[in-house]
Each structure stands twice: as structure tokens, then as C-alpha cells.
Protein backbone atom coordinates (compact mmCIF):
# COMPACT_ATOMS: atom_id res chain seq x y z
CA UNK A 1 85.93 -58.29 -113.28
CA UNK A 2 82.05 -59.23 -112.82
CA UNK A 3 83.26 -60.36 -109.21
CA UNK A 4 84.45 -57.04 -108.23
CA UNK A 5 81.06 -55.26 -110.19
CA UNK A 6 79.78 -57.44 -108.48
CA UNK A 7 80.98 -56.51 -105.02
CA UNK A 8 80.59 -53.18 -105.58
CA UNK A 9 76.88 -53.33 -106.60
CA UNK A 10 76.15 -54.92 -102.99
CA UNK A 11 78.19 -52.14 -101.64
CA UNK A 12 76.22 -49.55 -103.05
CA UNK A 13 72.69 -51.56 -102.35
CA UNK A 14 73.75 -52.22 -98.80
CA UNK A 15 74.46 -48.69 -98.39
CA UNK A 16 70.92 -47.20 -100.08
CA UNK A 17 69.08 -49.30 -97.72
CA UNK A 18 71.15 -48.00 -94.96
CA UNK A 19 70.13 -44.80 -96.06
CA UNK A 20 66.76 -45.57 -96.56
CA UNK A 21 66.27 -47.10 -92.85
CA UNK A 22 68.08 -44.07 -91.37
CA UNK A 23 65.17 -41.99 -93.44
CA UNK A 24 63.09 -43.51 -92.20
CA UNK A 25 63.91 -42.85 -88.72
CA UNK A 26 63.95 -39.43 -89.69
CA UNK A 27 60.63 -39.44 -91.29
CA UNK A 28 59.04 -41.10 -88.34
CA UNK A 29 60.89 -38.34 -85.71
CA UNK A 30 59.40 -35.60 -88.04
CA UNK A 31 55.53 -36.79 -88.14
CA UNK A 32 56.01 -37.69 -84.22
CA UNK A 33 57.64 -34.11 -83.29
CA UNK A 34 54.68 -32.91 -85.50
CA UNK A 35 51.59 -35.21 -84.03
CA UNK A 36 52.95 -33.96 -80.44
CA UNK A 37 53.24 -30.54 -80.34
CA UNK A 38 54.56 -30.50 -77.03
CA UNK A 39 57.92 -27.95 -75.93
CA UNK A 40 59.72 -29.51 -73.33
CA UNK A 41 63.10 -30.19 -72.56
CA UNK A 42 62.41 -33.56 -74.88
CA UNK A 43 62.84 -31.00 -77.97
CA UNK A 44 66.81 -30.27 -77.03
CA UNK A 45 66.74 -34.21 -76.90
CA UNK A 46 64.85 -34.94 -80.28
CA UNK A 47 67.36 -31.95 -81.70
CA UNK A 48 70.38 -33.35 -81.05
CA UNK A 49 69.27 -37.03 -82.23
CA UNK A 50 67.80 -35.47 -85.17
CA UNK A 51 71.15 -33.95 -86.04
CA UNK A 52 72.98 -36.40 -85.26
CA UNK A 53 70.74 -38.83 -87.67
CA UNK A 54 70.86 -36.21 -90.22
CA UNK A 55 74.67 -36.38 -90.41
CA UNK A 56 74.94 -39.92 -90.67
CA UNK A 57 72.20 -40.33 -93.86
CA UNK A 58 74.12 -37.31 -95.17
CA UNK A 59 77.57 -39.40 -94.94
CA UNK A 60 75.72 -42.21 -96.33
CA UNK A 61 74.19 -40.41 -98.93
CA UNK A 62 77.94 -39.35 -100.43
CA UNK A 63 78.94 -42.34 -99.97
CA UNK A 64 76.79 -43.90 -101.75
CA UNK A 65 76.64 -40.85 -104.55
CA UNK A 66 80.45 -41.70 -105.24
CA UNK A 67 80.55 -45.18 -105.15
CA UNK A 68 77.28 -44.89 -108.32
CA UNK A 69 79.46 -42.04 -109.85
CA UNK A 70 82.61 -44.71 -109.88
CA UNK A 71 80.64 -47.50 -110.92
CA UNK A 72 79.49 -45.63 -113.79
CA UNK A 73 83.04 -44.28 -114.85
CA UNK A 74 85.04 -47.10 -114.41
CA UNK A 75 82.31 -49.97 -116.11
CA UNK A 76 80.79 -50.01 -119.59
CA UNK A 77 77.00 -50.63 -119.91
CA UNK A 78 77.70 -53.98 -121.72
CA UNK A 79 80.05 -54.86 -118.17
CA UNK A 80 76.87 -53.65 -115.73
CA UNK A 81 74.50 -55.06 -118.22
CA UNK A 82 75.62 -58.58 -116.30
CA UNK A 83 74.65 -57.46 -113.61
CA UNK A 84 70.88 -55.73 -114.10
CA UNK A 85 68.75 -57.78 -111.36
CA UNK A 86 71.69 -55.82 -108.81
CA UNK A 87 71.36 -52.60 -110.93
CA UNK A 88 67.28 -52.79 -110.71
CA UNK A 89 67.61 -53.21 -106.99
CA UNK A 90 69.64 -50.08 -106.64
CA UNK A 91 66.69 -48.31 -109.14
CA UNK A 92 63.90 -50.01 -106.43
CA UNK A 93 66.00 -48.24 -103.65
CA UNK A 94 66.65 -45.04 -105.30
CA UNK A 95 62.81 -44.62 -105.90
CA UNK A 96 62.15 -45.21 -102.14
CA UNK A 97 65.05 -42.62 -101.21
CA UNK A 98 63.22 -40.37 -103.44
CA UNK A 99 59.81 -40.95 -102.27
CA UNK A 100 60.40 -40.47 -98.45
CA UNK A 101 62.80 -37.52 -98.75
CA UNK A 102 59.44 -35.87 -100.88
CA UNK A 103 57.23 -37.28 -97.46
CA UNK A 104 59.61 -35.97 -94.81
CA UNK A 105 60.13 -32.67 -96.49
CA UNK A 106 56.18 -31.97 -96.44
CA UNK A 107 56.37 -33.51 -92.89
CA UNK A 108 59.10 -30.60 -92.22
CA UNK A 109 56.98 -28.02 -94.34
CA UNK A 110 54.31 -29.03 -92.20
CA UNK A 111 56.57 -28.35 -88.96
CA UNK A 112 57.61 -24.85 -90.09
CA UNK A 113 53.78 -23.78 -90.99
CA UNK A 114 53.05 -24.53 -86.85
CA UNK A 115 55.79 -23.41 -85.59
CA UNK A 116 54.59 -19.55 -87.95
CA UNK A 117 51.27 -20.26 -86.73
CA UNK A 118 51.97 -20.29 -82.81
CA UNK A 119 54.34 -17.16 -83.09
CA UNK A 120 51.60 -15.63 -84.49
CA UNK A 121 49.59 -16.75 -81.66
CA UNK A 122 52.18 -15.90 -78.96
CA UNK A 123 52.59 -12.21 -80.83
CA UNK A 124 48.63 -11.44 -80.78
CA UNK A 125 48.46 -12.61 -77.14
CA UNK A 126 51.48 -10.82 -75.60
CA UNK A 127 49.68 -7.55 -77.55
CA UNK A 128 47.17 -7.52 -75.05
């Protein structure tokens, strides 16, 4: 049985660090979008890419919430006990999920205050 904990303890790490690298993309498309500030027909592009890497760390993200809600139904904590250095990996990863979703959802807040701002802009100026 420590085989197949086993097995699926890589699963889920390989997975979180899939995640992690596709936030990571994210993250980096976010600050970049943000550092540029330029509308072109580039946005449509960055749009669809963003989407499209949004849906795939979302997929990843339930995948990998299902396979840590199995592991903790169907083993005891004396069974994953066996296997902490695994289970500490998966804690390591977790923490880094957690800390770049925090840094590309200021990155976003940070989007969504410019975007306001030049409306506001665009409004003032098309007044006169």
C-alpha cells in the first residue's frame, strides 16, 4: 500500500508544480500587460492566451484538489505518516500556490485600478 501512497503523492506533487509553473506564466503576463500599457491588437492576443492559461491551471487546480481530498479519505495519518518528506513537499508547493495567487491578484487589482483611471481620463477629455 505505501507503493501506491506513494504513487499518488508524486501525482499530486507533479501536478502542484504544474500548477505553480502555469502561475507563474500567468503572473508574469499580468505584471507585463501591466508594465506596458499599450492597446493594440496584441491585447485580443494576450486575452485569448490568458484564457486559455487560466483554464488549464483551473483544470489542474481540481485535479489536484481531488486527488488531496482522496488521499486524505482513503489513507490514515499513521499510512501518510510514511510518507512525510512527500507530504512536506506538497506543503512547500501549496505555500508557493498560495503566495503567487496573493501576487497576481494585486497584479490584477493593479490592472483594474488603470484601466478606472484612463476611463476617467477618456470621460473628462471627450467632455470638452
Amino acid at each position: 500500500m505505501p507503493n501506491k501512497l506513494k504513487t499518488r503523492l508524486e501525482n499530486i506533487v507533479e501536478i502542484s508544480r504544474q500548477a505553480l509553473l502555469q502561475l507563474e506564466i500567468q503572473v508574469k503576463n499580468t505584471i507585463t500587460s501591466n508594465d506596458e500599457n499599450i492597446l493594440t491588437d496584441n491585447l485580443s492576443i494576450n486575452e485569448v492566451q490568458y484564457q486559455l492559461n487560466s483554464e488549464q491551471l483551473l483544470n489542474l487546480l481540481a485535479k489536484r484538489q481531488a486527488l488531496i481530498s482522496q488521499l486524505f479519505e482513503n489513507y490514515t495519518q499513521k499510512q501518510l505518516s510514511v510518507e512525510l518528506t512527500m507530504i512536506n513537499e506538497m506543503i512547500t508547493l501549496d505555500q508557493k500556490l498560495t503566495s503567487l495567487s496573493q501576487k497576481n491578484k494585486q497584479a490584477l487589482a493593479t490592472q483594474v485600478t488603470k484601466l478606472k483611471k484612463s476611463s476617467k481620463v477618456r470621460d473628462l477629455y471627450n467632455k470638452y
